[in-house]
C-alpha atoms as a PDB file:
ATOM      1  CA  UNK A   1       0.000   0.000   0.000  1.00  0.00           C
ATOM      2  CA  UNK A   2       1.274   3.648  -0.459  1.00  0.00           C
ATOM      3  CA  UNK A   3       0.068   6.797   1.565  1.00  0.00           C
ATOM      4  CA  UNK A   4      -2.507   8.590  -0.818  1.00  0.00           C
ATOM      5  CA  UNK A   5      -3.079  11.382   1.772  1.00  0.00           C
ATOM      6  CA  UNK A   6      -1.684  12.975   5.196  1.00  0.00           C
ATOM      7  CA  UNK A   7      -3.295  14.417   7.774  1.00  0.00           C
ATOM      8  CA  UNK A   8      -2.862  15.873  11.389  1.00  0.00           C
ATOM      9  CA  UNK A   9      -4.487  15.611  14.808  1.00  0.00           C
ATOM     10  CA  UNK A  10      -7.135  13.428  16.206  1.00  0.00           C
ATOM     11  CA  UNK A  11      -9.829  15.666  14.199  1.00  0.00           C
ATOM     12  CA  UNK A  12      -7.948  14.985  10.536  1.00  0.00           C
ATOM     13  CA  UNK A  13      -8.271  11.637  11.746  1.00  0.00           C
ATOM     14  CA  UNK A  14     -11.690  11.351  12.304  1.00  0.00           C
ATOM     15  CA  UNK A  15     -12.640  13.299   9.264  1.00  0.00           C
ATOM     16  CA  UNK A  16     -10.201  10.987   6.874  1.00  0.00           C
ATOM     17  CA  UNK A  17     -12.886   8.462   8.231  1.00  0.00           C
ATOM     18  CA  UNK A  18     -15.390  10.439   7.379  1.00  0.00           C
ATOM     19  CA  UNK A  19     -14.184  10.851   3.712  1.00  0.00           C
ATOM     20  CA  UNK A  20     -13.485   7.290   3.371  1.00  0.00           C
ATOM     21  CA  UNK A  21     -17.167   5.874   4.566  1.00  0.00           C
ATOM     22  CA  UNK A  22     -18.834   8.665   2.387  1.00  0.00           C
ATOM     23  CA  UNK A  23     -20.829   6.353   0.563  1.00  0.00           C
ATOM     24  CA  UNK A  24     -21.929   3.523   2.616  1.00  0.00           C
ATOM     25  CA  UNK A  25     -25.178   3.517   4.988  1.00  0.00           C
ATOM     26  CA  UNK A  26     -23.639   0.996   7.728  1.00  0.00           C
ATOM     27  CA  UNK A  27     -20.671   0.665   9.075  1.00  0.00           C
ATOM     28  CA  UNK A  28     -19.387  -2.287  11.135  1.00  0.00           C
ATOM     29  CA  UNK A  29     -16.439  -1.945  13.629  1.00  0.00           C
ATOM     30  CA  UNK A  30     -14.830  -4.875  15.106  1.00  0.00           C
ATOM     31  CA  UNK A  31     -12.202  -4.477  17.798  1.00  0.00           C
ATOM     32  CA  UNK A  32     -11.242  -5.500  21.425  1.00  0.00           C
ATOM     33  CA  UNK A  33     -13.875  -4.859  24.205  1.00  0.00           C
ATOM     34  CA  UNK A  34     -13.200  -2.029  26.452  1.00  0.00           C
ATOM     35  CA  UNK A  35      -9.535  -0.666  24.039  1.00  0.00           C
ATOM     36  CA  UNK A  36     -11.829  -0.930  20.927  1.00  0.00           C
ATOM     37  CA  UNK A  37     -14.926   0.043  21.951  1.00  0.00           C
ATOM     38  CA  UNK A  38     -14.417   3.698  22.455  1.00  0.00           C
ATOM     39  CA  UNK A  39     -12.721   4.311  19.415  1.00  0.00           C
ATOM     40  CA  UNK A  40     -15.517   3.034  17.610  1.00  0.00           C
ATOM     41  CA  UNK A  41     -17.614   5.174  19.658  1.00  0.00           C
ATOM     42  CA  UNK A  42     -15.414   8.007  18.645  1.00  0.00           C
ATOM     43  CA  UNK A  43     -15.823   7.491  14.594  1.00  0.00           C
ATOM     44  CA  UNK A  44     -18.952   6.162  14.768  1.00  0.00           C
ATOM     45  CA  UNK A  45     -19.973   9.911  16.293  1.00  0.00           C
ATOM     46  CA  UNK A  46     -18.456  11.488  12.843  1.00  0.00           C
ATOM     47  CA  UNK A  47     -20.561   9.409  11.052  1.00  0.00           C
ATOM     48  CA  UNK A  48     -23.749   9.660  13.264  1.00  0.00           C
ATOM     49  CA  UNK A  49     -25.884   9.971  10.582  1.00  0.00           C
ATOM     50  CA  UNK A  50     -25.450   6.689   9.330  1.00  0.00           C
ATOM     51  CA  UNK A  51     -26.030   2.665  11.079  1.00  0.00           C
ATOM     52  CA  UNK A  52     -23.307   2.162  12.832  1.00  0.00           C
ATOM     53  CA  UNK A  53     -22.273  -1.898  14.409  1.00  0.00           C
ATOM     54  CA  UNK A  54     -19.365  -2.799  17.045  1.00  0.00           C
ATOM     55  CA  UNK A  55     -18.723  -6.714  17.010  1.00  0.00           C
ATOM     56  CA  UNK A  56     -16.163  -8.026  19.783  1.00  0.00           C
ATOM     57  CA  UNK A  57     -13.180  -9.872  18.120  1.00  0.00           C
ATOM     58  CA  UNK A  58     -14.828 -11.317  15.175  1.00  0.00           C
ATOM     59  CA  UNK A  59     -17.750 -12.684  16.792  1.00  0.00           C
ATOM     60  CA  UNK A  60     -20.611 -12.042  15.055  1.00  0.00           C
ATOM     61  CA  UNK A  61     -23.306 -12.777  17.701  1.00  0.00           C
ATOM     62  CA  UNK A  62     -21.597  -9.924  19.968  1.00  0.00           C
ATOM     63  CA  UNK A  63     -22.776  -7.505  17.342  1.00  0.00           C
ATOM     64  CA  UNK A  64     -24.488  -4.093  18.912  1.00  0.00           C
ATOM     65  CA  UNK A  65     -25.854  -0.317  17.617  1.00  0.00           C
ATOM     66  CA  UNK A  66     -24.359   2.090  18.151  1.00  0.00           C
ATOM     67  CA  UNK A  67     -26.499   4.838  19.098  1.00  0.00           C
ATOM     68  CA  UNK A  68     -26.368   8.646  19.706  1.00  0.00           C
ATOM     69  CA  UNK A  69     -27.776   9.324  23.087  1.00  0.00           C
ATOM     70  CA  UNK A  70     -27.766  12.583  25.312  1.00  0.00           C
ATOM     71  CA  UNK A  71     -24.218  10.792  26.798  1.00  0.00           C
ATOM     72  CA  UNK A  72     -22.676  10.511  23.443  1.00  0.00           C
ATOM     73  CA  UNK A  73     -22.053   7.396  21.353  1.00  0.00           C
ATOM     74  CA  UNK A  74     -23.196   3.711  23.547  1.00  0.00           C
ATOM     75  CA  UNK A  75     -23.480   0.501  22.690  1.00  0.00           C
ATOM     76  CA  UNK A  76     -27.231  -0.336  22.262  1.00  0.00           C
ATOM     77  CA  UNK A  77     -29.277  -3.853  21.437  1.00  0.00           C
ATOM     78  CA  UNK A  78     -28.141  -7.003  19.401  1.00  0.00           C
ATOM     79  CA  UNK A  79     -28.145  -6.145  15.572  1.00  0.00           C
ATOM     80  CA  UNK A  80     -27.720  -7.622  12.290  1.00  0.00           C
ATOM     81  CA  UNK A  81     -23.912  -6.950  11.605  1.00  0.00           C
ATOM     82  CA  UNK A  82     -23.888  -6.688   8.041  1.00  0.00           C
ATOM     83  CA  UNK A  83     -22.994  -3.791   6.050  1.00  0.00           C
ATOM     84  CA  UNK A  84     -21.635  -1.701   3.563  1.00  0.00           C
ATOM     85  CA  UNK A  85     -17.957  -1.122   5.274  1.00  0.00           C
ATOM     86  CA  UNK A  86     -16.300  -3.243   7.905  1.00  0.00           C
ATOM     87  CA  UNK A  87     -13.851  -1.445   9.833  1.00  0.00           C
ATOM     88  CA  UNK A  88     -11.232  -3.668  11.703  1.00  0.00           C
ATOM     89  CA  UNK A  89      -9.590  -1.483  14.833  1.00  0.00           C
ATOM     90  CA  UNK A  90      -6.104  -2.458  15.493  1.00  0.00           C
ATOM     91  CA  UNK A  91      -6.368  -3.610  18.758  1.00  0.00           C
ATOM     92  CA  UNK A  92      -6.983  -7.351  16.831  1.00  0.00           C
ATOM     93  CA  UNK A  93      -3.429  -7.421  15.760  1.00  0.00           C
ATOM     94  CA  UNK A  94      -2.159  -7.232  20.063  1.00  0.00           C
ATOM     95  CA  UNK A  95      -1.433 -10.611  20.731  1.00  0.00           C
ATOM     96  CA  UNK A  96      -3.482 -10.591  23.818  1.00  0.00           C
ATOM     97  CA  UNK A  97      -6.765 -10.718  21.207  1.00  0.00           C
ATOM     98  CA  UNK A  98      -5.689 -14.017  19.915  1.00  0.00           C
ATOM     99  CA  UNK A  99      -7.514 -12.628  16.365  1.00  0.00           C
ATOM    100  CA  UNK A 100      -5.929 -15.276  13.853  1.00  0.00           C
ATOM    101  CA  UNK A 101      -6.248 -13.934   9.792  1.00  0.00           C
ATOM    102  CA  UNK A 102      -8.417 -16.464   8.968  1.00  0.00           C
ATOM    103  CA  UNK A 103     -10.986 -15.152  11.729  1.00  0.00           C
ATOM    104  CA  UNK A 104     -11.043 -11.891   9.865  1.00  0.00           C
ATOM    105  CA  UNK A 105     -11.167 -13.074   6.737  1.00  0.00           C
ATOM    106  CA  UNK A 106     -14.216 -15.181   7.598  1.00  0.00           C
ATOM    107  CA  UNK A 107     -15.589 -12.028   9.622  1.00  0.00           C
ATOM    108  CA  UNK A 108     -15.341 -10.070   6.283  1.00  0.00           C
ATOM    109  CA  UNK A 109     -17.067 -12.237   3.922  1.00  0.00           C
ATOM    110  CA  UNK A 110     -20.035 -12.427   6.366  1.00  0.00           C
ATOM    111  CA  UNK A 111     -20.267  -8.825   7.079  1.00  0.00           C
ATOM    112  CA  UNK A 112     -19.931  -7.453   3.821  1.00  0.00           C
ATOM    113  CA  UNK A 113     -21.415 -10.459   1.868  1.00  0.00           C
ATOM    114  CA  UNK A 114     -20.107  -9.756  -1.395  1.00  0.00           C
ATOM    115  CA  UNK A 115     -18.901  -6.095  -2.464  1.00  0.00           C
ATOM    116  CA  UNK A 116     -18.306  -3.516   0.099  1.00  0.00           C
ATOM    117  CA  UNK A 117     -15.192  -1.398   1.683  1.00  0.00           C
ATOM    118  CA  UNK A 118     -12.725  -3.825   4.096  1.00  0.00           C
ATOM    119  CA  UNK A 119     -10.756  -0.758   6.183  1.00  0.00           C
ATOM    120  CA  UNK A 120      -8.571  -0.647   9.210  1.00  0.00           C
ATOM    121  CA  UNK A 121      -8.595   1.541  11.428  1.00  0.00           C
ATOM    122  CA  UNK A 122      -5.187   1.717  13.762  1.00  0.00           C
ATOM    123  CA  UNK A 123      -2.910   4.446  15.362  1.00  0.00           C
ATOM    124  CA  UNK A 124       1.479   3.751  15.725  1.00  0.00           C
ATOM    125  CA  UNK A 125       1.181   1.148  12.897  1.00  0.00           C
ATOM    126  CA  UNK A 126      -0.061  -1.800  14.782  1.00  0.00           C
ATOM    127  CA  UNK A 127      -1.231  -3.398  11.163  1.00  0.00           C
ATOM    128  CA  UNK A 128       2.215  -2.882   9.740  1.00  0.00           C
ATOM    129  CA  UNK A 129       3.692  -3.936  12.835  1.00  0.00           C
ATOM    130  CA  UNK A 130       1.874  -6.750  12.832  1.00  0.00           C
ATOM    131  CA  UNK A 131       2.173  -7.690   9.336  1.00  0.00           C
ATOM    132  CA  UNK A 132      -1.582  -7.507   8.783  1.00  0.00           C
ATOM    133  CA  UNK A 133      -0.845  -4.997   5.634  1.00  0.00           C
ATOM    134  CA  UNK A 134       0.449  -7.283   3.665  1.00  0.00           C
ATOM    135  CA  UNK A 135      -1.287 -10.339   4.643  1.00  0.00           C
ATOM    136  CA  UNK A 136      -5.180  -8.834   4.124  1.00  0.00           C
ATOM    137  CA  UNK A 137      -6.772  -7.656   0.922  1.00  0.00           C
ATOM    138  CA  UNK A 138      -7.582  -4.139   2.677  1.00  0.00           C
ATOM    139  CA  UNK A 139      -8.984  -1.132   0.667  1.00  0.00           C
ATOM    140  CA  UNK A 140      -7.880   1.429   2.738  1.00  0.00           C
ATOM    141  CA  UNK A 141      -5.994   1.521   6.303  1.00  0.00           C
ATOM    142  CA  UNK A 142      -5.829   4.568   8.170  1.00  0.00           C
ATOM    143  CA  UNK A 143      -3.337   4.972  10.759  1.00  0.00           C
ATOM    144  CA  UNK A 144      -2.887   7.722  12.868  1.00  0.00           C
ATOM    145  CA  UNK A 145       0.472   8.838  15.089  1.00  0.00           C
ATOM    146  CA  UNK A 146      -0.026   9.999  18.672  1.00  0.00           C
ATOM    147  CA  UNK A 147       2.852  11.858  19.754  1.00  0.00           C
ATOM    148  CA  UNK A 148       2.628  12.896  23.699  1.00  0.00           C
ATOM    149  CA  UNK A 149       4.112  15.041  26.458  1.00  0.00           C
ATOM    150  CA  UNK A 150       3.560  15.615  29.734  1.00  0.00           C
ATOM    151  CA  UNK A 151       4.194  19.211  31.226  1.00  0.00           C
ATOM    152  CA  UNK A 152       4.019  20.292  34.794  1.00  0.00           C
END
């Protein structure tokens, strides 16, 4: 893959997401529980006016809405995960998750049954890192850089 755009900061981010998911009506994120989940939450709210699904790890009967309350973005009742983009967070490539390829593979075809966007989603290159870029078929990663400092 070769970078087709830059951006900067957590907003650029989000709306690089935004650009990229344009099209579709649904949008299914799978990640980690609890490391995962909030990020989803987080471009899931950029994209508010469309479905939005989180599924733990690649299993599909874990899949949830999620909703715009008066709290922000929460998880809300069992839903049909499939959908026109599936969004894989790179907390799946930490070997803690245990995610093999061939779980995400399998995760894919279901989701998007047939044609649809296949995207990750990641910050410090955890797909590259993990070799997950070269192994999966993905349309588009985006991968963001947190650089930090403490002051006092």
């Amino acid at each position: 893959m070769e970078v087709s755009s830059e951006f900067k900061g957590l907003d650029g981010n989000l709306m690089a997401f935004k650009k990229e998911v344009a099209n579709a009506e649904k949008v299914t994120f799978a990640g980690l529980p609890g490391i995962c989940t909030p990020f989803a939450e987080l471009f899931a709210y950029t994209i508010r006016d469309k479905e939005s699904v989180f599924i733990t790890r690649t299993d599909l009967g874990t899949a949830r809405k999620i909703i715009f309350t008066p709290n922000g973005m929460q998880l809300g009742e069992v839903t049909d995960p499939t959908a026109d983009v599936l969004a894989i967070l790179g907390g799946l490539t930490l070997p803690k998750a245990q995610v093999k390829l061939e779980e995400v593979n399998k995760l894919r075809k279901s989701v998007l049954q047939g044609k649809g966007k296949f995207m990750g989603l990641s910050y410090m290159d955890m797909f590259r890192e993990a070799g997950w870029d070269q192994e999966m078929d993905f349309d588009c990663i985006i991968n963001g850089t947190l650089i930090g400092e403490i002051l006092k």
